[in-house]
Protein backbone atom coordinates (compact mmCIF):
# COMPACT_ATOMS: atom_id res chain seq x y z
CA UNK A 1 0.00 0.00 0.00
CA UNK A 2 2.82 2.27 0.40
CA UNK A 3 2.38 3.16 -3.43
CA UNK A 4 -0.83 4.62 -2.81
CA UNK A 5 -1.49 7.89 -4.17
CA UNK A 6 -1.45 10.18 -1.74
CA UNK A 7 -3.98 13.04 -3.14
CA UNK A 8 -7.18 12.55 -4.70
CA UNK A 9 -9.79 14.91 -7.18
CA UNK A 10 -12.95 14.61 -6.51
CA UNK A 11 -15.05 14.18 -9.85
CA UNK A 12 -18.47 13.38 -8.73
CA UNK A 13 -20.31 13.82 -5.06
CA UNK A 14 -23.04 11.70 -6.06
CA UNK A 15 -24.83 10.34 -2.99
CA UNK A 16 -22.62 12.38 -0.85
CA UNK A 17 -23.42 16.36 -1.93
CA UNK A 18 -22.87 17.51 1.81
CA UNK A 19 -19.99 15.75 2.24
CA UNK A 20 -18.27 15.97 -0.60
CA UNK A 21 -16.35 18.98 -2.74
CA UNK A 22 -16.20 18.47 -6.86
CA UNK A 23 -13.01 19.93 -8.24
CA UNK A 24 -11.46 19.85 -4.81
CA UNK A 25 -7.94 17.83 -3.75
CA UNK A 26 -8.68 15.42 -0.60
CA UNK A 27 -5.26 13.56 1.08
CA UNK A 28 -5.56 9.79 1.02
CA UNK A 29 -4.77 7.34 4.04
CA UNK A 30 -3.71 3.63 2.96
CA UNK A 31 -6.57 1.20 4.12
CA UNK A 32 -6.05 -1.89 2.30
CA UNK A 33 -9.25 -3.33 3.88
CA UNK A 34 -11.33 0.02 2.16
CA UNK A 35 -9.40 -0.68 -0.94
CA UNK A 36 -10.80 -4.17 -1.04
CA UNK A 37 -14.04 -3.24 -1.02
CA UNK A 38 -13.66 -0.59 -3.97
CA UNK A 39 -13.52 2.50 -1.09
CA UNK A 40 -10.83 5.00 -0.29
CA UNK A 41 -10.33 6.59 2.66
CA UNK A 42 -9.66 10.55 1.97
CA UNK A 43 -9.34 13.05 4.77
CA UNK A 44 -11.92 16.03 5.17
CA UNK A 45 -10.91 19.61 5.89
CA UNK A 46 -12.04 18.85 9.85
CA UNK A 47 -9.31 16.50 9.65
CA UNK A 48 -11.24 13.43 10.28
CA UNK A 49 -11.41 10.68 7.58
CA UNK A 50 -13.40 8.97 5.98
CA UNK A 51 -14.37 6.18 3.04
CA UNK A 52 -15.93 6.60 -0.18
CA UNK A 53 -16.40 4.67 -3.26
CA UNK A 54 -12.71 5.01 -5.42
CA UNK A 55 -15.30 5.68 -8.68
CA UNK A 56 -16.15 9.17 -6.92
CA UNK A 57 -12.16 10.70 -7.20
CA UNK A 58 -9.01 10.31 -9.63
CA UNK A 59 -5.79 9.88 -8.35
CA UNK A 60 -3.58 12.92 -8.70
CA UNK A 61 0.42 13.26 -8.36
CA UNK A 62 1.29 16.59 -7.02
CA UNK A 63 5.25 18.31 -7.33
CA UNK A 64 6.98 17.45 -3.91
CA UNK A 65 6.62 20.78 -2.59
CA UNK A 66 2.76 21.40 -3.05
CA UNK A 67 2.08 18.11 -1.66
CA UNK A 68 3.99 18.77 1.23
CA UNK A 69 2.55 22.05 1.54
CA UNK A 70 -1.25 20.54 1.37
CA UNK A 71 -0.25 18.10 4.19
CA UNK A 72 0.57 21.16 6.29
CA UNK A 73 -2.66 22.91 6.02
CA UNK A 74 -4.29 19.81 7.31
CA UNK A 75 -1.97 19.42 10.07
């Protein structure tokens, strides 16, 4: 799991409109137990985290620095 992408886009909030941002970047955990099931597990700007279906986000590679800098804000 430790190839897991680490940031994810969300393309669709389908079934999830309060809970979920199109267009917006959301950090991934690894949760090979979620991934089984066809979920992810993406963090939410309270910092809590959470699972949705995979099919609701693409996985995005950011440039070291801005995904370091993302982790911050959530920290």
């Amino acid at each position: 799991m430790t190839n897991d992408p680490a940031f994810w886009l969300c393309v669709s909030n389908a079934d999830y409109e309060a809970s979920l941002e199109p267009r917006k970047v959301y950090e991934g955990l690894p949760d090979s137990d979620a991934q089984k099931l066809g979920m992810i597990r993406v963090i939410d700007e309270s910092g809590e985290d959470y699972l949705f279906p995979v099919s609701l986000f693409h996985p995005i590679a950011l440039p070291h620095d801005v995904a370091v800098a993302v982790h911050r804000l959530a920290v």
